[in-house]
Every structure is written in structure tokens, then in C-alpha cells.
Protein backbone atom coordinates (compact mmCIF):
# COMPACT_ATOMS: atom_id res chain seq x y z
CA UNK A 1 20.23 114.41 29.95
CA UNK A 2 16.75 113.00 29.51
CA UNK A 3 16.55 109.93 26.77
CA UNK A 4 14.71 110.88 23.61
CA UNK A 5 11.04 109.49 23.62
CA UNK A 6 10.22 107.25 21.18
CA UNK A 7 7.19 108.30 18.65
CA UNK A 8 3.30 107.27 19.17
CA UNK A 9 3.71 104.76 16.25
CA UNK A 10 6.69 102.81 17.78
CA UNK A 11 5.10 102.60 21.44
CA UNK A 12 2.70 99.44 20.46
CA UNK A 13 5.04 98.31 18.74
CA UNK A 14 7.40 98.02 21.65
CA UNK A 15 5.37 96.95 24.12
CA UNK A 16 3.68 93.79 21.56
CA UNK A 17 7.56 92.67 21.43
CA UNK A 18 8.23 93.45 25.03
CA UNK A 19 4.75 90.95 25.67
CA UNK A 20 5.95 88.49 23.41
CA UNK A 21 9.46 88.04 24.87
CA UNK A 22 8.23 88.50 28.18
CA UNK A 23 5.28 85.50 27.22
CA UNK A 24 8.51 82.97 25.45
CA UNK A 25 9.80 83.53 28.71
CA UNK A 26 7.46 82.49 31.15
CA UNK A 27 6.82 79.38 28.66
CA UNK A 28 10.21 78.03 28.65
CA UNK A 29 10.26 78.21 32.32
CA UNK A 30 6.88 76.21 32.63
CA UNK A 31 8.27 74.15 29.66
CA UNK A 32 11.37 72.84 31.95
CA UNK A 33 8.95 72.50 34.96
CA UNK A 34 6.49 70.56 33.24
CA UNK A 35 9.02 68.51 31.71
CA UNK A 36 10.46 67.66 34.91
CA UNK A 37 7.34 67.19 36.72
CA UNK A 38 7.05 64.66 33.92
CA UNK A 39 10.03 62.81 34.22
CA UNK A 40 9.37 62.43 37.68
CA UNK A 41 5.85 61.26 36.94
CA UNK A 42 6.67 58.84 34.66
CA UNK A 43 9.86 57.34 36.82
CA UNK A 44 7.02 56.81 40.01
CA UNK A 45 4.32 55.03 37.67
CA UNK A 46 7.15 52.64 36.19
CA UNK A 47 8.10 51.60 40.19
CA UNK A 48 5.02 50.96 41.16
CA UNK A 49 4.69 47.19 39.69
CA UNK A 50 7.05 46.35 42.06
CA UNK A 51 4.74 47.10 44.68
CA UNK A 52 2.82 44.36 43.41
CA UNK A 53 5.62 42.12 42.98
CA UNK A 54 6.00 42.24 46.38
CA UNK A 55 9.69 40.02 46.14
CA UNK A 56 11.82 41.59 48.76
CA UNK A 57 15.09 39.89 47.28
CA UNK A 58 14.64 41.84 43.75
CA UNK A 59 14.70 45.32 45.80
CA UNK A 60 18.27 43.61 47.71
CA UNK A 61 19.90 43.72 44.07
CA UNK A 62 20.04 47.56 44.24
CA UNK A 63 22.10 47.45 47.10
CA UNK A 64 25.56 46.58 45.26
CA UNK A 65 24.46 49.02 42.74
CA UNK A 66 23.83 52.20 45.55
CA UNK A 67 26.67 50.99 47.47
CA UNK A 68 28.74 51.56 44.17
CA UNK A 69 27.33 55.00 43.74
CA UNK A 70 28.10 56.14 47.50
CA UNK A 71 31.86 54.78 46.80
CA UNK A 72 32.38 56.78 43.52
CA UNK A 73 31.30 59.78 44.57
CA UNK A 74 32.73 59.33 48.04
CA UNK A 75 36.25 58.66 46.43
CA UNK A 76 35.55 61.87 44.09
CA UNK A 77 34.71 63.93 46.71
CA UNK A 78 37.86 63.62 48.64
CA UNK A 79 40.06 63.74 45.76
CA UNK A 80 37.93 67.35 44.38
CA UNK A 81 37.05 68.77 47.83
CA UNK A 82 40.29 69.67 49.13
CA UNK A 83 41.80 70.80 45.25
CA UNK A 84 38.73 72.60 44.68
CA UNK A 85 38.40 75.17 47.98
CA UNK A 86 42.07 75.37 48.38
CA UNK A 87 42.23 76.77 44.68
CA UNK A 88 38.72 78.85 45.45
CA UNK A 89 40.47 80.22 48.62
CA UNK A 90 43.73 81.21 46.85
CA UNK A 91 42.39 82.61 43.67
CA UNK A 92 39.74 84.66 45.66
CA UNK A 93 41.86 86.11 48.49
CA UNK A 94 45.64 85.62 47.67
CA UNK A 95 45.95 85.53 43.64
CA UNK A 96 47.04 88.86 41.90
CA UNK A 97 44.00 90.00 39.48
CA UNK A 98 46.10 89.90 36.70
CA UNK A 99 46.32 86.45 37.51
CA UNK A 100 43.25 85.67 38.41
CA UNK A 101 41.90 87.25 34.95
CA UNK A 102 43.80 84.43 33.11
CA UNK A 103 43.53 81.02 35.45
CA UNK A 104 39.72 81.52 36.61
CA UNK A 105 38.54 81.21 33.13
CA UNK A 106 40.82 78.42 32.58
CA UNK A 107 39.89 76.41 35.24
CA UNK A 108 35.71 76.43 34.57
CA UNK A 109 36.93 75.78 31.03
CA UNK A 110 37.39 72.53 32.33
CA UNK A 111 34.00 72.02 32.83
CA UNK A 112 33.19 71.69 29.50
CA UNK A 113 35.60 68.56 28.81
CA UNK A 114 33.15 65.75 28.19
CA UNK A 115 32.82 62.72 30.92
CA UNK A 116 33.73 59.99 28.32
CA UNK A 117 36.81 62.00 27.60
CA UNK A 118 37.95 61.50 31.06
CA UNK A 119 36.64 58.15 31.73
CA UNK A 120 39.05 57.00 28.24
CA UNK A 121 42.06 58.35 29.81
CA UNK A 122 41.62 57.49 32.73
CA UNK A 123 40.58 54.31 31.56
CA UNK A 124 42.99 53.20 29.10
CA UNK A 125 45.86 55.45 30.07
CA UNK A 126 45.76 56.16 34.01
CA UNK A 127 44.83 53.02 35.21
CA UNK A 128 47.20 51.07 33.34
CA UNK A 129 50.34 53.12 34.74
CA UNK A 130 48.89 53.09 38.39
CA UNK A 131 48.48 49.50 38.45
CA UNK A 132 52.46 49.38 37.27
CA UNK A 133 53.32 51.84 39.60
CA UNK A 134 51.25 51.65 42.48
CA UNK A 135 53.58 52.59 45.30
CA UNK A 136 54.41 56.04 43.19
CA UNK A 137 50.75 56.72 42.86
CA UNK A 138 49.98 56.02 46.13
CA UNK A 139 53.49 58.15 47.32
CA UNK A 140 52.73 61.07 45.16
CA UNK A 141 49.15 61.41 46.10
CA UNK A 142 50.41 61.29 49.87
CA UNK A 143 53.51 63.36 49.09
CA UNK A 144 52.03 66.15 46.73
CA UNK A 145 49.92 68.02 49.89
CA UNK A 146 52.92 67.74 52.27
CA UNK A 147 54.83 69.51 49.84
CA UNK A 148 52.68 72.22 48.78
CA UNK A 149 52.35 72.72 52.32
CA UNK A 150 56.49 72.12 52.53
CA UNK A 151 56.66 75.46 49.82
CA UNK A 152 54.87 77.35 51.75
CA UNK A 153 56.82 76.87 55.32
CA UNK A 154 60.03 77.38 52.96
CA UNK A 155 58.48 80.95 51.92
CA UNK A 156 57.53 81.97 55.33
CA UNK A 157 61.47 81.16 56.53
CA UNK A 158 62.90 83.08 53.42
CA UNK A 159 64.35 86.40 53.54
CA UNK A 160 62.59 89.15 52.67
CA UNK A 161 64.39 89.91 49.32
CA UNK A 162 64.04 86.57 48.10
CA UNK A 163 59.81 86.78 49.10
CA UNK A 164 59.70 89.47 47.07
CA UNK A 165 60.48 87.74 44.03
CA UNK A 166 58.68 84.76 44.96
CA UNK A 167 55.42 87.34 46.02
CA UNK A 168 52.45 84.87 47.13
CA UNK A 169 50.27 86.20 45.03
CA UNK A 170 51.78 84.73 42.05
CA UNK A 171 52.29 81.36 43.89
CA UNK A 172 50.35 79.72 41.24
CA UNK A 173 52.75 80.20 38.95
CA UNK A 174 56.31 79.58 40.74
CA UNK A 175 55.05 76.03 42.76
CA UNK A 176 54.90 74.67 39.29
CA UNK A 177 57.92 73.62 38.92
CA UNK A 178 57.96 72.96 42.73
CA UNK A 179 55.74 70.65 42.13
CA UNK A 180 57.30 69.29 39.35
CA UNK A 181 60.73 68.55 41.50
CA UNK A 182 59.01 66.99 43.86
CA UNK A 183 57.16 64.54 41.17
CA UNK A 184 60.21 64.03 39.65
CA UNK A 185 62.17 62.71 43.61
CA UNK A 186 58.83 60.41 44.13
CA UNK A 187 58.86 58.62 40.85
CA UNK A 188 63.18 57.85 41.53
CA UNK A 189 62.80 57.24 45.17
CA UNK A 190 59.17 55.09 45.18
CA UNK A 191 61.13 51.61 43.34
CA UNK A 192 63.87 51.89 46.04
CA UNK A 193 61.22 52.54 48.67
CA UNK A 194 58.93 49.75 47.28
CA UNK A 195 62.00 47.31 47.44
CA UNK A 196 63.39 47.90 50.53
CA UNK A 197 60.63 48.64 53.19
CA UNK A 198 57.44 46.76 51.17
CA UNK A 199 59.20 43.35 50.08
CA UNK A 200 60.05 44.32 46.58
CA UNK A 201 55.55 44.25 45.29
CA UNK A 202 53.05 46.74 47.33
CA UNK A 203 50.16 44.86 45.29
CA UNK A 204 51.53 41.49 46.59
CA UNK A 205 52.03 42.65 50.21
CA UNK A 206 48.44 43.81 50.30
CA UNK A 207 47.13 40.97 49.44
CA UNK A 208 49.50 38.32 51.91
CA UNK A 209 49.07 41.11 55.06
CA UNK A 210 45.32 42.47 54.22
CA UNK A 211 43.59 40.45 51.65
CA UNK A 212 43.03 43.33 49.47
CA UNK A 213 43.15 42.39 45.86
CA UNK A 214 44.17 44.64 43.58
CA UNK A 215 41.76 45.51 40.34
CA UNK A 216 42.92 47.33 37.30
CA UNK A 217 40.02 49.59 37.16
CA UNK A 218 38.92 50.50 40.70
CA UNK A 219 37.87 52.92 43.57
CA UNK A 220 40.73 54.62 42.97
CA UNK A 221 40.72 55.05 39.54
CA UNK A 222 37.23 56.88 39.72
CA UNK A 223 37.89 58.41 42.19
CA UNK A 224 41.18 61.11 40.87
CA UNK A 225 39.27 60.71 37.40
CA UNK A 226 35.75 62.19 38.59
CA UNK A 227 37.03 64.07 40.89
CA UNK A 228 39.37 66.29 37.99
CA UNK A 229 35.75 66.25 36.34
CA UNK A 230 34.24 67.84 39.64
CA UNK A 231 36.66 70.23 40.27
CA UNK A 232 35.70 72.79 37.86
CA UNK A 233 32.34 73.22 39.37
CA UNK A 234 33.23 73.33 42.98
CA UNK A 235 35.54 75.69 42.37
CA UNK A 236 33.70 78.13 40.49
CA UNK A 237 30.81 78.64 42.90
CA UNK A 238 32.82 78.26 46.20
CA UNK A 239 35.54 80.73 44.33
CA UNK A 240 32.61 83.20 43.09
CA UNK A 241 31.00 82.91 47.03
CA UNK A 242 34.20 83.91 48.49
CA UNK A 243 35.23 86.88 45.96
CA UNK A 244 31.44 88.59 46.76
CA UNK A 245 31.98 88.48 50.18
CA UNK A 246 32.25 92.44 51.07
CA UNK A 247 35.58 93.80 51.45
CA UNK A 248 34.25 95.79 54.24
CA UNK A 249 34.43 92.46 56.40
CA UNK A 250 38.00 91.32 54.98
CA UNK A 251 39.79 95.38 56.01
CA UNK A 252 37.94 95.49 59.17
CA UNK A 253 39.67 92.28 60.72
CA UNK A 254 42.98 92.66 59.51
CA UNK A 255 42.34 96.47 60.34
CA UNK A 256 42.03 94.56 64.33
CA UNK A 257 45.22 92.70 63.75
CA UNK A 258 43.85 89.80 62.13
CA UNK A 259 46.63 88.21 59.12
CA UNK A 260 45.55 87.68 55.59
CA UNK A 261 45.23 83.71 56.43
CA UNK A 262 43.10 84.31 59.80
CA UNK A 263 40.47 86.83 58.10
CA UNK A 264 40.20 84.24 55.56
CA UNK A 265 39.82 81.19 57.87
CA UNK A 266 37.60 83.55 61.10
CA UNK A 267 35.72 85.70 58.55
CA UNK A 268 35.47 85.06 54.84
CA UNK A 269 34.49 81.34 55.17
CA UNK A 270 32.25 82.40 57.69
CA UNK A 271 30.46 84.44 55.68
CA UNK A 272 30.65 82.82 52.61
CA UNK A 273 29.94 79.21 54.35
CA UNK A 274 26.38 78.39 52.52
CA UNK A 275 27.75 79.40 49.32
CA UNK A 276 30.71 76.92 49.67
CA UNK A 277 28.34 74.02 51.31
CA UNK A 278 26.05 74.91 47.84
CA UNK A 279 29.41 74.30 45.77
CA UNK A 280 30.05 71.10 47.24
CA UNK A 281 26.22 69.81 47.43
CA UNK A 282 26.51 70.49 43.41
CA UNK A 283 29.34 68.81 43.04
CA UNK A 284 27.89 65.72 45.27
CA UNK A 285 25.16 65.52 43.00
CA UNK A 286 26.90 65.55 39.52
CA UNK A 287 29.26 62.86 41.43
CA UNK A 288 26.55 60.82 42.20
CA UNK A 289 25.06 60.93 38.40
CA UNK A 290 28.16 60.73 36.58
CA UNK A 291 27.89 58.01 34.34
CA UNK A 292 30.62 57.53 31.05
CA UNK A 293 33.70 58.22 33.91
CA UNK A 294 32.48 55.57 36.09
CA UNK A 295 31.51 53.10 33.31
CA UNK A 296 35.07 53.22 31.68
CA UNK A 297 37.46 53.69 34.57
CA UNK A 298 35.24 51.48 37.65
CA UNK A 299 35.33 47.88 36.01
CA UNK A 300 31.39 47.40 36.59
CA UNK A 301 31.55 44.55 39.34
CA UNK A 302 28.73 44.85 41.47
CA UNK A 303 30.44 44.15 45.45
CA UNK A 304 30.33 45.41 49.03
CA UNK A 305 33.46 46.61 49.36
CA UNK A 306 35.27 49.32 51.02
CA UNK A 307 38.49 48.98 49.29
CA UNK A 308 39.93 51.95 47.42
CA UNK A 309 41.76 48.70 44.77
CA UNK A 310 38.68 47.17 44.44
CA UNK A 311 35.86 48.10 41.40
CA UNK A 312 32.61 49.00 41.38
CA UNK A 313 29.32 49.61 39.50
CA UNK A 314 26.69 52.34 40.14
CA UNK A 315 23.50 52.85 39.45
CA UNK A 316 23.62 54.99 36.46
CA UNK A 317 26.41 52.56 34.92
CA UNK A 318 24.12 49.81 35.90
CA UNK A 319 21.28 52.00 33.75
CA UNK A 320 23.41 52.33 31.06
CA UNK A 321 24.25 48.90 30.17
CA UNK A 322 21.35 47.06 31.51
CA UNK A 323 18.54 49.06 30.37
CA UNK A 324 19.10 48.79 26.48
CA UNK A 325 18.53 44.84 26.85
CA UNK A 326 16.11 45.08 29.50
CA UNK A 327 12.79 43.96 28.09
CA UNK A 328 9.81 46.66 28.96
CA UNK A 329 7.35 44.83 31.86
CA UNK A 330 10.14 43.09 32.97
CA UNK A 331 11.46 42.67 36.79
CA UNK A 332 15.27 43.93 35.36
CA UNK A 333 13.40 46.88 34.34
CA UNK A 334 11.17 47.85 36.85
CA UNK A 335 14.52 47.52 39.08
CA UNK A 336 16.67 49.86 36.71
CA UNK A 337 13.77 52.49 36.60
CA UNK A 338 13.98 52.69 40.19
CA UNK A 339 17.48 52.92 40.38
CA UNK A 340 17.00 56.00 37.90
CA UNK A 341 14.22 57.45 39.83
CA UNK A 342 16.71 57.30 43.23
CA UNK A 343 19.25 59.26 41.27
CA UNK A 344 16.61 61.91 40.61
CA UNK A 345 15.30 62.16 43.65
CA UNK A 346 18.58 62.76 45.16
CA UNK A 347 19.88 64.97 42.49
CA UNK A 348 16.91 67.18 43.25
CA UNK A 349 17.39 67.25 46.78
CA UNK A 350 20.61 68.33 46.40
CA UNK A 351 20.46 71.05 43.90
CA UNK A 352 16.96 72.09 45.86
CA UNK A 353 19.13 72.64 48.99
CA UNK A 354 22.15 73.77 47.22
CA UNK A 355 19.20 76.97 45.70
CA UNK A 356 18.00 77.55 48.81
CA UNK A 357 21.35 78.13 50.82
CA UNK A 358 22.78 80.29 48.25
CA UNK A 359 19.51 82.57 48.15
CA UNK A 360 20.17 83.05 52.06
CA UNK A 361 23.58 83.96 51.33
CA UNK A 362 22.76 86.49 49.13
CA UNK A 363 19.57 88.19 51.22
CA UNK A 364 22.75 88.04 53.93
CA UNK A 365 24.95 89.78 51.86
CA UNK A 366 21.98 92.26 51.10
CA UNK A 367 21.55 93.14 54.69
CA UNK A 368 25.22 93.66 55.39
CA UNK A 369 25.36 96.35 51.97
CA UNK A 370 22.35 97.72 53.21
CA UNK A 371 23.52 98.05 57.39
CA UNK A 372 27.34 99.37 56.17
């Protein structure tokens, strides 16, 4: 059935509003180009007076400050990483669709929890109760992975009867309480632990055995708090990457022999490899920018250190507190504009790259629908 024409009088009509969306359009995508062809304009002509300055010790005060940035994001990287694709990996190839429906929506939800939200608990709330219990935070972060990976040996060695009401599919839902337990034996076991194999005070013995002083807001700290704030984002793109990856692929290598686990590990991150490298580059670069969760939970002390206990300051805390009292001409501000114009930079690297891998994935994916 052929749609119903629409009159002579209508037709200019249409195609004057068709024009005019398609012109607010185009303009808003110039808009956001120009603006950020701006940005970047302005950031280069406020550097260049210290080219003229010419005082090589000024330039050596950035140092602490990028040093602080690689550390935070460092530290949220390997806290998110691992969370993030082992979630994307379950939910995409294991997790039931009814499942799936409920706890993918609920998990980029997360996204939208604001930074300084996260920074104040962590904060005010996390840091406090690590610091007081540092041998169970250190215990539970080592003991939470062996465990997960303790459920899952437990569920292979099962009977059958008792797999099929524990089905892996819906693994996201009976580990809870798993997980739980196993919380629950760290925080009794960690005091006796602490007194009887680390002389009664972890904090203490670090400091007599390794000279590592312990800081109330540190590496740490930023690290589990920014990386729950990266998570979200990681795991959406590397989780949407590995769903669109054809099915074709996935039936014709366990159709060989291959096991659910292998065709995800030999084929599906194979294929969906630049989309997950794009999911992490993203959440590199919102790592490296991150500013209220790294101002509240770091402690803002500018030192070269690789200690996990120790703080830290980046360069967009650094921006944030020094640039409001920073008079305009001055060295302090020439400095902090720089600082801002290498977190630019490198944020549009990253998401630059991050564009271009996932358009090859998806001219990949094209030929493979178009060859099958």
C-alpha cells in the first residue's frame, strides 16, 4: 500500500521546514566546533607568555600537579577496568534478557550521579572508615575477586540439580548474598588477622618496615571513589560493543566445539576489541578530568609519590582552587592555563582515537553482515 501524497499547497511547506531543521542542524554542529576551536584558541594564546618568561623552574611546578593526575586516574582505572568488562562480558553474553532489561539501565543510571556526590562520601564517609579499618579494606578488596572467582569454581563442582536452580544466567542475582557472606567473614576475621600476623596496627607496621605514611585522604581513596564514577561509562560502551557483535560469529564456534567462556574469550573480544579499547580510552579521559572527586577525597598535597596511602593533587584540582585567586597576567596563571590546556589536549586525543576505533568497528561489522 502506497502512502497518500500530500497536496500541492503542503509540499513548500514541507520542504521550507525540512530546510530549516536541516539548516539548525548544521549550525549547532558548527556552533560546538567553533566553540571548541575557540577554547582551544584561547588556552594556546594564554601559554604563550611563558615563552617569554623563559624560567624553566615555573614549567617544573606542573610536574607534582601531572604526576597527581597520572596517579588518580591510574588508581581509577584499575579499580573500574576489571568491574567494568567483567560486568560488560556477563551482561552481554551470560545474563538472561529478562535480566539484562532491568540491570543495564540501572547501571548507566549511575552515570548521572554527580562527581561532588561521590567525592562527599567518599570524602567524609569512606575515607574515615578505611583509615579505621585499613587491614579490612585492604582484605576485602583482595578477598572480594578470589571469591567471586571461589562462586564460580563452587558452581562448576555442583550437581546438576542444584545448577539448575542456581542457572548462571541469573548469577547476578544469587552472588549477592555470596558476596555479602564473604564481607561479612572479612570484617570478623581482619582484627584477629591484623593482631596476630601484622603486630596488632597495619598503618604502624607500614610505616616502621616501609616508610609509608598513611594519609586520610589518599591514592586510595580516589582511586575506588572515581573509579565507581567510571564504571558506568566503561561499561556501557564495552557492554553495547560486545552485544552487536553478530551472533553468526558466537553459534559458529561453539557450533566447532568451542564453550560459552572460550567463544567469548577467542571470538567476541576479538571482534569487539576496538570497541572495548574505545570504552576504556573514554573512561581514561573522564579519569584524567575529573575534578570535585579528586578535590574532596585526594587531600590536595602536591608530591612524587607512588604510594597508594599517600595524597595527591591534579591538575584540574589544582585549576579549581588556584585559579579563582590567581591574578590575570600573572606567572600562577599563565601556569594553571597550561595545566588546563594539557587536560584538553589529552582529552581530545583520547576521545579523537576512542571515534576513530569505534567507526572501524562498525565498517567491520558492516562487511561481516554484508559477506554472511
Amino acid at each position: 500500500m502506497t502512502p497518500p501524497r500530500l497536496t500541492s499547497s503542503r509540499q513548500p511547506l514541507r520542504l521550507l521546514q525540512d530546510r530549516v531543521a536541516t539548516g539548525l542542524i548544521t549550525a549547532g554542529g558548527v556552533g560546538v566546533l567553533l566553540a571548541i576551536l575557540a577554547i582551544g584558541i584561547f588556552l594556546v594564546w594564554e601559554t604563550l607568555p611563558l615563552l617569554a618568561i623563559g624560567d624553566t623552574l615555573a614549567l617544573a611546578k606542573l610536574s607534582p600537579l601531572a604526576w597527581g593526575t597520572l596517579k588518580a586516574a591510574l588508581a581509577a582505572l584499575l579499580f573500574a577496568i576489571p568491574v567494568a568488562l567483567g560486568a560488560a562480558a556477563y551482561s552481554a553474553m551470560f545474563m538472561s534478557a529478562s535480566l539484562r532489561a532491568r540491570i543495564k539501565p540501572a547501571l548507566e543510571m549511575m552515570e548521572a550521579i554527580p562527581g561532588v556526590v561521590v567525592g562527599f562520601i567518599a570524602g567524609l564517609i569512606l575515607a574515615p572508615w578505611v583509615e579505621r579499618h585499613l587491614a579490612s579494606a585492604l582484605l576485602m578488596i583482595v578477598w572480594l575477586p578470589l571469591s567471586a572467582a571461589l562462586a564460580g569454581c563452587l558452581w562448576q563442582l555442583a550437581k546438576t540439580r542444584l545448577r539448575r536452580r542456581l542457572p548462571l544466567s541469573w548469577a547476578g542475582v544469587w552472588l549477592v548474598p555470596w558476596l555479602a557472606l564473604m564481607v561479612t567473614i572479612v570484617l570478623w576475621l581482619a582484627p584477629w588477622i591484623e593482631q596476630q600476623w601484622l603486630g596488632g596496627d597495619l598503618r604502624q607496621l607500614l610505616d616502621e618496615r616501609f616508610g609509608m605514611d598513611y594519609a586520610t585522604r589518599n591514592a586510595l581513596i580516589v582511586g575506588i571513589a572515581m573509579g565507581f564514577a567510571v564504571i558506568p561509562s566503561i561499561y556501557s560502551l564495552a557492554e553495547d560493543a560486545l552485544a552487536d557483535v553478530p551472533t553468526t560469529l558466537i553459534e559458529g564456534a561453539q557450533a566447532l566445539g568451542a564453550s560459552r567462556w572460550q567463544a567469548l574469550w577467542k571470538v567476541a573480544l576479538a571482534a569487539a576489541g576496538p570497541g572495548v579499547f574505545s570504552a576504556v580510552m573514554i573512561g581514561a579521559g573522564r579519569a584524567v578530568g575529573e575534578t570535585m572527586i579528586v578535590l574532596m577525597a585526594s587531600g590536595n598535597t602536591a608530591l612524587f609519590s607512588a604510594s597508594p596511602f599517600e595524597g595527591m593533587r591534579s591538575m584540574a584540582a589544582a585549576i579549581a582552587i588556584e585559579l579563582p585567586e590567581a591574578s590575570p597576567g600573572g606567572l600562577t596563571y599563565h601556569l594553571l592555563i597550561l595545566a588546563a590546556l594539557v587536560l584538553f589536549i589529552f582529552t581530545f586525543l583520547v576521545n579523537t582515537l576512542a571515534e576513530v576505533v569505534r567507526q572501524r568497528l562498525r565498517r567491520r561489522y558492516r562487511q561481516m553482515g554484508g559477506t554472511s
